[in-house]
PDB file of N, CA and C in Angstrom:
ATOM      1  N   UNK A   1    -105.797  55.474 -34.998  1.00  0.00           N
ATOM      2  CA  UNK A   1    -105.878  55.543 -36.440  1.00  0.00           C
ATOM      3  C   UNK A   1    -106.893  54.528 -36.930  1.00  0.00           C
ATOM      4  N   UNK A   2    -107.909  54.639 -37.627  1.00  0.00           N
ATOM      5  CA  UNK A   2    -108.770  53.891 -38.286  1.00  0.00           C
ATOM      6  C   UNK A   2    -108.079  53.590 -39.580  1.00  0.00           C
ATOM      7  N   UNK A   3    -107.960  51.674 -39.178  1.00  0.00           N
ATOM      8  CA  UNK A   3    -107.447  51.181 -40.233  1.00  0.00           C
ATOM      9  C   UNK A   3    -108.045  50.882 -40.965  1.00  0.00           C
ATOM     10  N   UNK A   4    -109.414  50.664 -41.089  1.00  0.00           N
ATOM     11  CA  UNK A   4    -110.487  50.332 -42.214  1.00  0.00           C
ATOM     12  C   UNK A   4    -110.291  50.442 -43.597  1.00  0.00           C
ATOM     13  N   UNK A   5    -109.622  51.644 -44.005  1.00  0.00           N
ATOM     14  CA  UNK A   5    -109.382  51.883 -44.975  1.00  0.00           C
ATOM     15  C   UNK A   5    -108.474  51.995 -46.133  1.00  0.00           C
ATOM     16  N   UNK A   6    -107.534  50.931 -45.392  1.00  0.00           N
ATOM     17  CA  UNK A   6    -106.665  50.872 -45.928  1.00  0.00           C
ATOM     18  C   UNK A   6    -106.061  48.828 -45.456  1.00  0.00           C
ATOM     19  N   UNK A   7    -107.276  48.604 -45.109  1.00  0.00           N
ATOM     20  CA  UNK A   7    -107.462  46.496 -44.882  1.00  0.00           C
ATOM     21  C   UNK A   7    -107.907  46.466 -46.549  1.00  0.00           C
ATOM     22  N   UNK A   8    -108.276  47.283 -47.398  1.00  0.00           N
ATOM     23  CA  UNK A   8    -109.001  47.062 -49.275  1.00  0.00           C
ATOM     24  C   UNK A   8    -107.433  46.297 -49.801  1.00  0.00           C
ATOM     25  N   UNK A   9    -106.497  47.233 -49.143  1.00  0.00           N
ATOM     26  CA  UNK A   9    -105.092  48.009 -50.029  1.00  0.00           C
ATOM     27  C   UNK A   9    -103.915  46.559 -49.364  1.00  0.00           C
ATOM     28  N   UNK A  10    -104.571  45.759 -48.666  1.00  0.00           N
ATOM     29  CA  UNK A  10    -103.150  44.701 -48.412  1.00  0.00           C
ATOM     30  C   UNK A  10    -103.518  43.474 -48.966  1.00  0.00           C
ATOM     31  N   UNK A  11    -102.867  43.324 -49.788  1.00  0.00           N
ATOM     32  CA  UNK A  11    -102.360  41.812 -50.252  1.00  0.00           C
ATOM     33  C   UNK A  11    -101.025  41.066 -50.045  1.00  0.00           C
ATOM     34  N   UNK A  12    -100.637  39.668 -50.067  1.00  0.00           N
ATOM     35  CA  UNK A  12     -99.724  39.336 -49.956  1.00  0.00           C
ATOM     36  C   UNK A  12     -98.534  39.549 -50.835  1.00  0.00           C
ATOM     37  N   UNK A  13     -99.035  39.449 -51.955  1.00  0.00           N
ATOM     38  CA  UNK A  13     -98.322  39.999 -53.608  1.00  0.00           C
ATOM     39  C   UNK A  13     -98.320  41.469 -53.302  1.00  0.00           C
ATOM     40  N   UNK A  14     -99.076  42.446 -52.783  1.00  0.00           N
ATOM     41  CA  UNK A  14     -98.834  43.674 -52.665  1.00  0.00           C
ATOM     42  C   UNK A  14     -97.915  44.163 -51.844  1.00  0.00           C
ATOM     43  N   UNK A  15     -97.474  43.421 -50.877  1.00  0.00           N
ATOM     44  CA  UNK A  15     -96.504  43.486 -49.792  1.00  0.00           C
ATOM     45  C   UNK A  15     -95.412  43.420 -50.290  1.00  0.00           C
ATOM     46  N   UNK A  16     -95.253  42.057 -51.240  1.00  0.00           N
ATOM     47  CA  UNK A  16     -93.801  41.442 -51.745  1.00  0.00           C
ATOM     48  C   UNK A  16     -93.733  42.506 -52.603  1.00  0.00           C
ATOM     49  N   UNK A  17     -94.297  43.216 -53.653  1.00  0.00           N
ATOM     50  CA  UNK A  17     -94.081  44.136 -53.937  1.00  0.00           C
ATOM     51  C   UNK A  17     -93.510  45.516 -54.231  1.00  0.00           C
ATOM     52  N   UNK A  18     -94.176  45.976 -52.620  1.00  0.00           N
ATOM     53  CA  UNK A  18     -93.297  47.107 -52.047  1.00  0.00           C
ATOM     54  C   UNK A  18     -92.510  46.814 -51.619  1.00  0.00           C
ATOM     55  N   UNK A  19     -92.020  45.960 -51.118  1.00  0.00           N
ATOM     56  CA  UNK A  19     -90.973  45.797 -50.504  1.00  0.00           C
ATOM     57  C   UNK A  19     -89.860  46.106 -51.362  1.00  0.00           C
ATOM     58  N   UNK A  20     -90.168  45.010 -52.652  1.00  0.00           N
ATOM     59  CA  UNK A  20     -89.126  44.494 -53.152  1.00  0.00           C
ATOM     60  C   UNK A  20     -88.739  46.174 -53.921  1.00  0.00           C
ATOM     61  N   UNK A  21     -90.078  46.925 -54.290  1.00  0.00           N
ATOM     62  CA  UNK A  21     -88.613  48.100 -54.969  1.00  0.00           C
ATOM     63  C   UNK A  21     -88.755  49.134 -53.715  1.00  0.00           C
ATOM     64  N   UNK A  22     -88.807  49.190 -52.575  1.00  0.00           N
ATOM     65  CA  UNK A  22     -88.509  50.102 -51.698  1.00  0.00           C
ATOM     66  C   UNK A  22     -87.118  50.693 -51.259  1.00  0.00           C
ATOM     67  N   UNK A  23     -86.867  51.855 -51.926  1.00  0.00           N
ATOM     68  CA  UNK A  23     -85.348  52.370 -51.944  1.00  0.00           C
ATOM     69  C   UNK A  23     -84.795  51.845 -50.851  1.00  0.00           C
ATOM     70  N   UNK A  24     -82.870  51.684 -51.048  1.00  0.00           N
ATOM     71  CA  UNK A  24     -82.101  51.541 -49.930  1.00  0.00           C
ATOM     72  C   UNK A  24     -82.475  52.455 -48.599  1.00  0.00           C
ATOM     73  N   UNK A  25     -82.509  53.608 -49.325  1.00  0.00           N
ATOM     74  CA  UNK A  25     -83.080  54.997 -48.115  1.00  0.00           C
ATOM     75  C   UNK A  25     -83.909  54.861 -47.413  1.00  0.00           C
ATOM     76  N   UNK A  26     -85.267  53.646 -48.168  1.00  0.00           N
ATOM     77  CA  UNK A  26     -85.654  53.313 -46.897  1.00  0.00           C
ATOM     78  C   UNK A  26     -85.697  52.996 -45.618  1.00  0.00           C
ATOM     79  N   UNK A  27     -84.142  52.114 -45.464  1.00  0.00           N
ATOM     80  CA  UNK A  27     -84.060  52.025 -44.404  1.00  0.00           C
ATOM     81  C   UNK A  27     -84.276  50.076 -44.044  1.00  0.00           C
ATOM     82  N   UNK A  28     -83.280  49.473 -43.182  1.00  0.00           N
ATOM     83  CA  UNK A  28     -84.033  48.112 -42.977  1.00  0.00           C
ATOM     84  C   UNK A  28     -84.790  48.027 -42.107  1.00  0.00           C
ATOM     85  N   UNK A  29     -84.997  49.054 -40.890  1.00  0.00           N
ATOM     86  CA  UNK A  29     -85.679  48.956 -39.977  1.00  0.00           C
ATOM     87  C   UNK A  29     -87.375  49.129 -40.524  1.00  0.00           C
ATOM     88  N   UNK A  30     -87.470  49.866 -41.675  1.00  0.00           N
ATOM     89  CA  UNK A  30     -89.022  49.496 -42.440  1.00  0.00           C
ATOM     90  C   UNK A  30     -88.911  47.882 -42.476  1.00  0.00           C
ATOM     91  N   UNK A  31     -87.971  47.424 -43.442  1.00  0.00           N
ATOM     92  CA  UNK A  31     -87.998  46.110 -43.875  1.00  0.00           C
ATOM     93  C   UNK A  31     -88.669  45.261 -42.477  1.00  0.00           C
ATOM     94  N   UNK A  32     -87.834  45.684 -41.164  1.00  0.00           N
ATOM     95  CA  UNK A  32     -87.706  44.686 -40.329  1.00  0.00           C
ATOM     96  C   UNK A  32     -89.823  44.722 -39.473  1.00  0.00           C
ATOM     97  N   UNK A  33     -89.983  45.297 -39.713  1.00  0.00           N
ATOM     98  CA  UNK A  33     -91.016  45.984 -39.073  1.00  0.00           C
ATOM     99  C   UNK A  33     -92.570  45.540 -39.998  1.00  0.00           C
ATOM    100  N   UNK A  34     -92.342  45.811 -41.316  1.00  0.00           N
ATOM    101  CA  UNK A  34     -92.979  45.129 -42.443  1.00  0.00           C
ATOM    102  C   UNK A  34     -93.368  43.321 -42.142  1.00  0.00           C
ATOM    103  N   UNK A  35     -91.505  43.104 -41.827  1.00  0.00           N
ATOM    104  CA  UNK A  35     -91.923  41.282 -42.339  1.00  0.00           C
ATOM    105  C   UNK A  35     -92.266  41.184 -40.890  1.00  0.00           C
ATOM    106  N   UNK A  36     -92.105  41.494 -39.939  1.00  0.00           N
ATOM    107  CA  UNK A  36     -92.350  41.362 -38.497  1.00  0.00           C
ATOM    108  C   UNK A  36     -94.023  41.117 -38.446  1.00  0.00           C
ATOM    109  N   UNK A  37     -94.638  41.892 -38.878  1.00  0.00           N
ATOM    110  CA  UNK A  37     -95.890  41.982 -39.074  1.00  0.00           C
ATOM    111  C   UNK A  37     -96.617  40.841 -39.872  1.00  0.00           C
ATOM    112  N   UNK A  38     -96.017  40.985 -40.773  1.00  0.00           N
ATOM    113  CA  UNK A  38     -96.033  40.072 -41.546  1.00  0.00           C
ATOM    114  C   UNK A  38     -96.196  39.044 -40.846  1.00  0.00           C
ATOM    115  N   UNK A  39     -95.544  38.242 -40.244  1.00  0.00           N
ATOM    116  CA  UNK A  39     -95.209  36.729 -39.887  1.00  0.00           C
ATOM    117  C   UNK A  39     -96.131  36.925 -38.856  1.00  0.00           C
ATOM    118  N   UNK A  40     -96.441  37.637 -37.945  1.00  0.00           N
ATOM    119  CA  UNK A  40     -97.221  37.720 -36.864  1.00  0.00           C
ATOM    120  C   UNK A  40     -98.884  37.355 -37.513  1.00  0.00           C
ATOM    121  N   UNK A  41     -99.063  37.959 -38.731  1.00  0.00           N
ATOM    122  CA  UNK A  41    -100.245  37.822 -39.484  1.00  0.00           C
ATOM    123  C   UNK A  41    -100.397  36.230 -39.598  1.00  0.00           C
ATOM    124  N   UNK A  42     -99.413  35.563 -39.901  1.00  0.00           N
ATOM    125  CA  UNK A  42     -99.858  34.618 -40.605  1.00  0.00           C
ATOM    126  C   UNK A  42     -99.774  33.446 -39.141  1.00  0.00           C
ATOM    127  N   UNK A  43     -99.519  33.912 -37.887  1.00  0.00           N
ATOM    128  CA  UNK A  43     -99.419  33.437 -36.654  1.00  0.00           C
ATOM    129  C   UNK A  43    -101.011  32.593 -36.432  1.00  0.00           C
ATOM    130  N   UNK A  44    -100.837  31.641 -35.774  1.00  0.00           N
ATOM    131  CA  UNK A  44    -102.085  31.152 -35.000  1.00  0.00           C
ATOM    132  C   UNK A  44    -102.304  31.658 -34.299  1.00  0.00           C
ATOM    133  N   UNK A  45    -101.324  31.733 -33.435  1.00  0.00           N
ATOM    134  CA  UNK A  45    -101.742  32.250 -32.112  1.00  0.00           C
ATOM    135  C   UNK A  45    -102.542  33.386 -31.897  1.00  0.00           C
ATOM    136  N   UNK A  46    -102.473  34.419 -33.096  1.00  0.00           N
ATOM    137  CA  UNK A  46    -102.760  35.901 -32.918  1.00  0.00           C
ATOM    138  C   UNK A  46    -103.685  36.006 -32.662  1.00  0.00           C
ATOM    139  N   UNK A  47    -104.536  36.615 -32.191  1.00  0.00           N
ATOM    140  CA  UNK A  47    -106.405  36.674 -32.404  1.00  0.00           C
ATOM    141  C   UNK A  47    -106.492  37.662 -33.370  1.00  0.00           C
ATOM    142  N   UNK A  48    -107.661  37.763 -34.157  1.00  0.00           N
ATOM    143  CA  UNK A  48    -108.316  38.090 -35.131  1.00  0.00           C
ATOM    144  C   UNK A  48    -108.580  39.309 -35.292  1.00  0.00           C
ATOM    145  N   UNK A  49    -108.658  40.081 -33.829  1.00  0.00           N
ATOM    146  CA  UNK A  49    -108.696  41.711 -33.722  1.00  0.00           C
ATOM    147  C   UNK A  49    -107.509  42.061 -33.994  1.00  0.00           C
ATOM    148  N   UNK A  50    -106.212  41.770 -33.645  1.00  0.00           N
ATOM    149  CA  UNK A  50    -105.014  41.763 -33.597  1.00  0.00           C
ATOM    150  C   UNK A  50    -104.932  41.959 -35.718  1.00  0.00           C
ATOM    151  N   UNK A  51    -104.730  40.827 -35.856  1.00  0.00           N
ATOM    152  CA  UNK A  51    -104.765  40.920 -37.572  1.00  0.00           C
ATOM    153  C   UNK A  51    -105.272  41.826 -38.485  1.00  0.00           C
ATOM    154  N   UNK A  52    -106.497  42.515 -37.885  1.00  0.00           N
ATOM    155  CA  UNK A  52    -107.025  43.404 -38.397  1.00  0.00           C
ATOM    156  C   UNK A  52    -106.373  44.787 -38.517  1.00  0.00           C
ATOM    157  N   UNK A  53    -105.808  44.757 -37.238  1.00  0.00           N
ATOM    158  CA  UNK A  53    -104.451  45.886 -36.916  1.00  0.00           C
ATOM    159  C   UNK A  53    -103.620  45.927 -38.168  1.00  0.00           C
ATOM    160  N   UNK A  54    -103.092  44.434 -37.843  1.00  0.00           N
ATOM    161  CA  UNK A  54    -102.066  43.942 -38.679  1.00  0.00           C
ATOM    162  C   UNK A  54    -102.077  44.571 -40.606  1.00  0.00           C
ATOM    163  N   UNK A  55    -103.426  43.914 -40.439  1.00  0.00           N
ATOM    164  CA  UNK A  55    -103.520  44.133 -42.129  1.00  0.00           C
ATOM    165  C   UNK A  55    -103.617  45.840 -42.293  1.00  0.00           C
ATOM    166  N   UNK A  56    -104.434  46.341 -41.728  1.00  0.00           N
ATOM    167  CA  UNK A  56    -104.352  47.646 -41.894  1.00  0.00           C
ATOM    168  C   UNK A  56    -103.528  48.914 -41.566  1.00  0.00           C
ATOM    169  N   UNK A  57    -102.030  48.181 -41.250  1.00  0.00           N
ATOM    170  CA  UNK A  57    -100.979  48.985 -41.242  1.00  0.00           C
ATOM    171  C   UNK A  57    -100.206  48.607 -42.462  1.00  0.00           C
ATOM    172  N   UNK A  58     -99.857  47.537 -42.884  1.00  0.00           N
ATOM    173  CA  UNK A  58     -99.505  46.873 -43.675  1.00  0.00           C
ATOM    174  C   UNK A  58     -99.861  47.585 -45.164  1.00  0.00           C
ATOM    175  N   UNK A  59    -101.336  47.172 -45.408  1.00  0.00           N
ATOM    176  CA  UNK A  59    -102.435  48.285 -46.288  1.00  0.00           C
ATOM    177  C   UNK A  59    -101.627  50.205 -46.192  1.00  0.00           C
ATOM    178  N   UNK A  60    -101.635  50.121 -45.045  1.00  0.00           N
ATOM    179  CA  UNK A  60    -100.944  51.597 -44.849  1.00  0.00           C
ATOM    180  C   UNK A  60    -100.223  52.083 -46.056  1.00  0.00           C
ATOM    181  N   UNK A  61     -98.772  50.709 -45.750  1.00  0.00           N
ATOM    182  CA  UNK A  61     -97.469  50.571 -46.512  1.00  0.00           C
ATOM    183  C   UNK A  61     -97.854  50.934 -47.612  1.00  0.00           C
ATOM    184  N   UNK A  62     -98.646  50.027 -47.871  1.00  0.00           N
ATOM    185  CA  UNK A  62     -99.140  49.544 -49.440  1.00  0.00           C
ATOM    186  C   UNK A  62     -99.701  50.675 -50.318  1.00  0.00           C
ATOM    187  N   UNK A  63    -100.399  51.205 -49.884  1.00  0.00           N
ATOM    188  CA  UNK A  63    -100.908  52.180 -50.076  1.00  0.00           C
ATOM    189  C   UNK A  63    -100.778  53.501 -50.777  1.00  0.00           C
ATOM    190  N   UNK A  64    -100.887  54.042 -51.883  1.00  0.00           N
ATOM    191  CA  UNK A  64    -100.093  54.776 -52.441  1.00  0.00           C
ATOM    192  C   UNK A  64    -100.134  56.187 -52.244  1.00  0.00           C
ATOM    193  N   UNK A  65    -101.330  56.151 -51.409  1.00  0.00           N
ATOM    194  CA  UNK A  65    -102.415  57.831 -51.033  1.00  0.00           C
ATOM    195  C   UNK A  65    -101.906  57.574 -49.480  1.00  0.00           C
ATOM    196  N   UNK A  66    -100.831  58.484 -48.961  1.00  0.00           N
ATOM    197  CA  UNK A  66    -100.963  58.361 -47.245  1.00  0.00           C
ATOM    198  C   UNK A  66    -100.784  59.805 -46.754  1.00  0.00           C
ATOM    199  N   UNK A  67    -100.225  59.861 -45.509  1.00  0.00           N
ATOM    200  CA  UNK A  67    -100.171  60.964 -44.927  1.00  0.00           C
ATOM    201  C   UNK A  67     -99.061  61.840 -45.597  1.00  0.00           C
ATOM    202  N   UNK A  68     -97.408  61.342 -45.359  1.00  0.00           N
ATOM    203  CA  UNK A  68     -96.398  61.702 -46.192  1.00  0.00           C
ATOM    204  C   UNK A  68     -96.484  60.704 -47.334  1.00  0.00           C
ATOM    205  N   UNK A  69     -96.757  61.830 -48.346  1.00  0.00           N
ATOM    206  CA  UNK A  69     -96.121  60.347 -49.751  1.00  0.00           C
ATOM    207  C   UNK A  69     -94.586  59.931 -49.730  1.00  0.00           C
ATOM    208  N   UNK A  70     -94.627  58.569 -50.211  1.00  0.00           N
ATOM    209  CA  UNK A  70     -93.550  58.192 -50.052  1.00  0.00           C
ATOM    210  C   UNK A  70     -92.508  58.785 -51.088  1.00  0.00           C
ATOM    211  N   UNK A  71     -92.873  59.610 -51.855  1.00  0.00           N
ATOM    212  CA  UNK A  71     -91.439  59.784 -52.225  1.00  0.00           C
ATOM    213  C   UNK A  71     -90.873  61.000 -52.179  1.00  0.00           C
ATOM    214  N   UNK A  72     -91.432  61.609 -51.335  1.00  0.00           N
ATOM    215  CA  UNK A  72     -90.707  63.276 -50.685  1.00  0.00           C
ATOM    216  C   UNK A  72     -89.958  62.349 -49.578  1.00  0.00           C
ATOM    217  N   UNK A  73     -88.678  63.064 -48.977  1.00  0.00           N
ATOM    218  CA  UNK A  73     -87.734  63.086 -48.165  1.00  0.00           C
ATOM    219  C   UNK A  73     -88.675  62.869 -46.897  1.00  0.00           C
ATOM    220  N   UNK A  74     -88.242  62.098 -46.173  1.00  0.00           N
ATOM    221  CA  UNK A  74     -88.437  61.528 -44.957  1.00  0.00           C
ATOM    222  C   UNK A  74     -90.339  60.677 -45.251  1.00  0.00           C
ATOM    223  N   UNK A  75     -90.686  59.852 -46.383  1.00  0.00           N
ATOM    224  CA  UNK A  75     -91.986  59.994 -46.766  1.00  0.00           C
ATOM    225  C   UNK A  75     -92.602  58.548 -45.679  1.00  0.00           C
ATOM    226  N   UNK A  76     -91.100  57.690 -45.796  1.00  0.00           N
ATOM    227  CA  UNK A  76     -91.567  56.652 -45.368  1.00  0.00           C
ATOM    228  C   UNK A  76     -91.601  56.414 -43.443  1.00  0.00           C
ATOM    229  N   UNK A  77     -91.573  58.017 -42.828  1.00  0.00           N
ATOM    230  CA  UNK A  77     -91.504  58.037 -41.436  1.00  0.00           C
ATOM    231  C   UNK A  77     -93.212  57.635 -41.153  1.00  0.00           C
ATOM    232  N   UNK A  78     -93.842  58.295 -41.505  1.00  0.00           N
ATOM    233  CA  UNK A  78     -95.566  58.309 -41.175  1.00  0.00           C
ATOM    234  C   UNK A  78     -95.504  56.202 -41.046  1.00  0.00           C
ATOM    235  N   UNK A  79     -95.356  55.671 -42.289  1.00  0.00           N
ATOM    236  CA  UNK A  79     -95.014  53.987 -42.635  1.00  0.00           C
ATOM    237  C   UNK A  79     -94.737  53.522 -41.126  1.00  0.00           C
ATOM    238  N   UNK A  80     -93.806  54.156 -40.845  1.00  0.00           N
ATOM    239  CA  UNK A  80     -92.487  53.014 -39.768  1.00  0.00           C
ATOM    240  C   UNK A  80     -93.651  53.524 -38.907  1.00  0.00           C
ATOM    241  N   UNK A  81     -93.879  54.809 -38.028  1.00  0.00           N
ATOM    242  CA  UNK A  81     -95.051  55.065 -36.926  1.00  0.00           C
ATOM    243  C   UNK A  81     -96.104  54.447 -36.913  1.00  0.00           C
ATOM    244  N   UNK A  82     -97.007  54.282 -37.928  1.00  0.00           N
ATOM    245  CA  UNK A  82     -98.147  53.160 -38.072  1.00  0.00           C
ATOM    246  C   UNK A  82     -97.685  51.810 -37.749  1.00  0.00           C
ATOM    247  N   UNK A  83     -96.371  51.393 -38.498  1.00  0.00           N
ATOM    248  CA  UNK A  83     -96.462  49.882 -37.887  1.00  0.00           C
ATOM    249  C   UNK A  83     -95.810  49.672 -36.732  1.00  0.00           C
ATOM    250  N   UNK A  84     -95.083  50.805 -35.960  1.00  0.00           N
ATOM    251  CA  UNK A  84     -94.707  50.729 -34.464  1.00  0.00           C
ATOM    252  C   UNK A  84     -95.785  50.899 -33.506  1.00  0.00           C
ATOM    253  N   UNK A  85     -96.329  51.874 -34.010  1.00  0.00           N
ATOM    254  CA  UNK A  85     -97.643  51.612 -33.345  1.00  0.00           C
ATOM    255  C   UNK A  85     -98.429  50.019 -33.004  1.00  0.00           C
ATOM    256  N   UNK A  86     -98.528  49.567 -33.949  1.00  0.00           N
ATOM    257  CA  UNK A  86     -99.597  48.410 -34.194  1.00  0.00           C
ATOM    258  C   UNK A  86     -98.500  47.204 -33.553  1.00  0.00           C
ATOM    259  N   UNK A  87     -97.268  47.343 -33.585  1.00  0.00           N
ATOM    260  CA  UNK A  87     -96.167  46.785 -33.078  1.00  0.00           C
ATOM    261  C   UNK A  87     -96.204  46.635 -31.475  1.00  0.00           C
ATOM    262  N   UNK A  88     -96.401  47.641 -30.936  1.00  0.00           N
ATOM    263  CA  UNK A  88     -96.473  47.993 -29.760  1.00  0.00           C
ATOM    264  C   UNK A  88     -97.731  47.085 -28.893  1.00  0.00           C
ATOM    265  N   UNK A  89     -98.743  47.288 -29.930  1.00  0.00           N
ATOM    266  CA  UNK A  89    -100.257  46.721 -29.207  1.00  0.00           C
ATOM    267  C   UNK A  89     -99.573  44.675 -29.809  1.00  0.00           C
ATOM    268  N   UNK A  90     -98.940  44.372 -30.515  1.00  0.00           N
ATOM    269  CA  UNK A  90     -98.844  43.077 -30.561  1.00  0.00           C
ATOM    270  C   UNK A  90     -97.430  42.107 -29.792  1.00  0.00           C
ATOM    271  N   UNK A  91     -96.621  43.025 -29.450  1.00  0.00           N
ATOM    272  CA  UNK A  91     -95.593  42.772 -28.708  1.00  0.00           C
ATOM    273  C   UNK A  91     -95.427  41.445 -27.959  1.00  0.00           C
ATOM    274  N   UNK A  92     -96.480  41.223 -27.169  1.00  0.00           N
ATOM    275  CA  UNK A  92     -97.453  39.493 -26.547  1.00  0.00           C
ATOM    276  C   UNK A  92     -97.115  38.444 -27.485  1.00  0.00           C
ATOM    277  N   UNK A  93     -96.973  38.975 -28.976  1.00  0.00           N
ATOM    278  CA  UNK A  93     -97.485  37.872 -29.644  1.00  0.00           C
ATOM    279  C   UNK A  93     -96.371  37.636 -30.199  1.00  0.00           C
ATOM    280  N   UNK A  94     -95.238  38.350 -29.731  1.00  0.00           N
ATOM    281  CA  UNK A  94     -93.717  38.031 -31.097  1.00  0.00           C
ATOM    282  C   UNK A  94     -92.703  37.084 -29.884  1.00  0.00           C
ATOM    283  N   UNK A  95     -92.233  35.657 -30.716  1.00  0.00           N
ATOM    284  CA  UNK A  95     -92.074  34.831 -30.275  1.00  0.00           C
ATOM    285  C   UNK A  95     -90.536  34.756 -30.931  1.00  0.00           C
ATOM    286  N   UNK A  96     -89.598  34.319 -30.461  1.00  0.00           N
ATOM    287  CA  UNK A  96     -88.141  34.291 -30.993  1.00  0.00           C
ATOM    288  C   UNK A  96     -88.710  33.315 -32.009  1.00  0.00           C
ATOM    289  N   UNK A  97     -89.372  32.367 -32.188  1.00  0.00           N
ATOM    290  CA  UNK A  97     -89.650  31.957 -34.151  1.00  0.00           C
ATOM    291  C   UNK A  97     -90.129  32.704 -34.473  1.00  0.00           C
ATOM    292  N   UNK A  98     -91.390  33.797 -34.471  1.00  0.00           N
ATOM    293  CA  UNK A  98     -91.618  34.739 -35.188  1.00  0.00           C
ATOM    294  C   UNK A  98     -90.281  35.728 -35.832  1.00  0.00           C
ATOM    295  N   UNK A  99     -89.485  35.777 -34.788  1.00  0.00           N
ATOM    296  CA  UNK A  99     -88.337  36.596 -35.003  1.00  0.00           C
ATOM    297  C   UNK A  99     -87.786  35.818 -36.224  1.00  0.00           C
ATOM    298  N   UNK A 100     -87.035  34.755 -35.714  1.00  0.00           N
ATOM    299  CA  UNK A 100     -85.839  34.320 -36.677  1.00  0.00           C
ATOM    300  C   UNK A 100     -86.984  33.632 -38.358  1.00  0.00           C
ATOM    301  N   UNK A 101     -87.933  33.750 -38.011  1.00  0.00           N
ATOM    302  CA  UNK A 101     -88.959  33.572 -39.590  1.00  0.00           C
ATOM    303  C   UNK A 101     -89.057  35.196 -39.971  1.00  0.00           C
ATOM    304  N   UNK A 102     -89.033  35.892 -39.285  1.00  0.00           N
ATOM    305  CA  UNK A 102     -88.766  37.634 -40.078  1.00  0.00           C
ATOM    306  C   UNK A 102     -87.298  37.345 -40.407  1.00  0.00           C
ATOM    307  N   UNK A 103     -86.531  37.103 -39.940  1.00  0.00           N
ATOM    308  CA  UNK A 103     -85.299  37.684 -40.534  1.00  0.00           C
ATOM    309  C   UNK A 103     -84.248  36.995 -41.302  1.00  0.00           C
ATOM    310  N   UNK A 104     -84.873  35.394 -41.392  1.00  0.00           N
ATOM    311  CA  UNK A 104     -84.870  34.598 -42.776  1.00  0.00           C
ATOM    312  C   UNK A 104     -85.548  35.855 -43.873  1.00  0.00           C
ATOM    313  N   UNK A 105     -86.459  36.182 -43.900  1.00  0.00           N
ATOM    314  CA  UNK A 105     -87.317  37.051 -45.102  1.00  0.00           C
ATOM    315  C   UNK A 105     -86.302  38.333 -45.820  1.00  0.00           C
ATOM    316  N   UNK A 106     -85.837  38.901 -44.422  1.00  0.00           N
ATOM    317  CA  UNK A 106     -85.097  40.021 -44.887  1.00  0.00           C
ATOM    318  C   UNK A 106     -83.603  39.959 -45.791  1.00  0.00           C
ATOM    319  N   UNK A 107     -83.691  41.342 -46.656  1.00  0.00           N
ATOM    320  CA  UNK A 107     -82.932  41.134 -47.727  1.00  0.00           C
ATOM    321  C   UNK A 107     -81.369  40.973 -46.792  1.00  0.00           C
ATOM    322  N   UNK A 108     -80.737  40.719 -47.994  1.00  0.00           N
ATOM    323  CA  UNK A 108     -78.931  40.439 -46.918  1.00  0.00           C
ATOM    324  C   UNK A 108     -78.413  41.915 -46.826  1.00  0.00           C
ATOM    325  N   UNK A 109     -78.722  42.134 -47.127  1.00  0.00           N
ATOM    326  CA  UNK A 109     -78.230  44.092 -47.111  1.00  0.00           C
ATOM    327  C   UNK A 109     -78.773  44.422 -45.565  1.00  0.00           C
ATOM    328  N   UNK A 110     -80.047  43.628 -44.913  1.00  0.00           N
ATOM    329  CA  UNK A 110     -80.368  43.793 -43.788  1.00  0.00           C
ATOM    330  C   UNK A 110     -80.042  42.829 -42.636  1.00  0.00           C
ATOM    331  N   UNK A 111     -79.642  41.702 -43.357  1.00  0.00           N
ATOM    332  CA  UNK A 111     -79.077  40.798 -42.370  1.00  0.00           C
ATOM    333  C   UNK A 111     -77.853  41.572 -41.162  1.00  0.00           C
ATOM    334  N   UNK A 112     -77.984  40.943 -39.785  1.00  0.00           N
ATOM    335  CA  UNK A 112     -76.734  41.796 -39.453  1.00  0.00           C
ATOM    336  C   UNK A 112     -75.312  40.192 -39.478  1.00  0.00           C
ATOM    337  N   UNK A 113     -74.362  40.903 -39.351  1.00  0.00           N
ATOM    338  CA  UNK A 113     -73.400  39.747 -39.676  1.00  0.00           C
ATOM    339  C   UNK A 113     -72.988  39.331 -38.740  1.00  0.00           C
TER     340      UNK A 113
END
């Protein structure tokens, strides 16, 4: 997938954003997958090709023009595949603090107990 075009469409405020009104139906496993990325972005360690990934799945999210729009039934599946995807190629880089700094982020509705 050429992310190019959609690295315009991510901001940090644009993230907090969607998130914040993204229906329950979404799902937390978006949530978890979102801030996952997220925190990996803001990683040292990451290299710079990596981020580019990063931002332009993210941008994906953000994005209001995608493959499924998000607000037909099942809209936000295309979402979760892009950032599993990009998930997949960064896997190296997720560190149990990356973890427990994603899931400080996530709402308590996603916390598990």
């Amino acid at each position: 997938m050429d992310h190019e075009p959609y690295q315009s469409q991510y901001t940090e405020t644009k993230l907090q954003q969607k998130l914040a009104f993204l229906p329950q139906k979404a799902g937390c496993k978006l949530y978890e997958q979102a801030l996952l990325l997220y925190v990996l972005l803001t990683e040292k360690e990451v290299p710079n090709w990596i981020k580019v990934a990063i931002i332009g799945a993210l941008g994906y999210l953000i994005c209001p023009i995608d493959a499924v729009p998000d607000f037909l039934p099942g809209g936000y599946l295309d979402d979760i595949a892009v950032m599993a995807l990009v998930l997949a190629k960064v896997n190296a880089y997720e560190t149990p603090g990356a973890k427990e700094r994603m899931e400080k982020l996530l709402p308590d509705r996603c916390k598990e107990s």
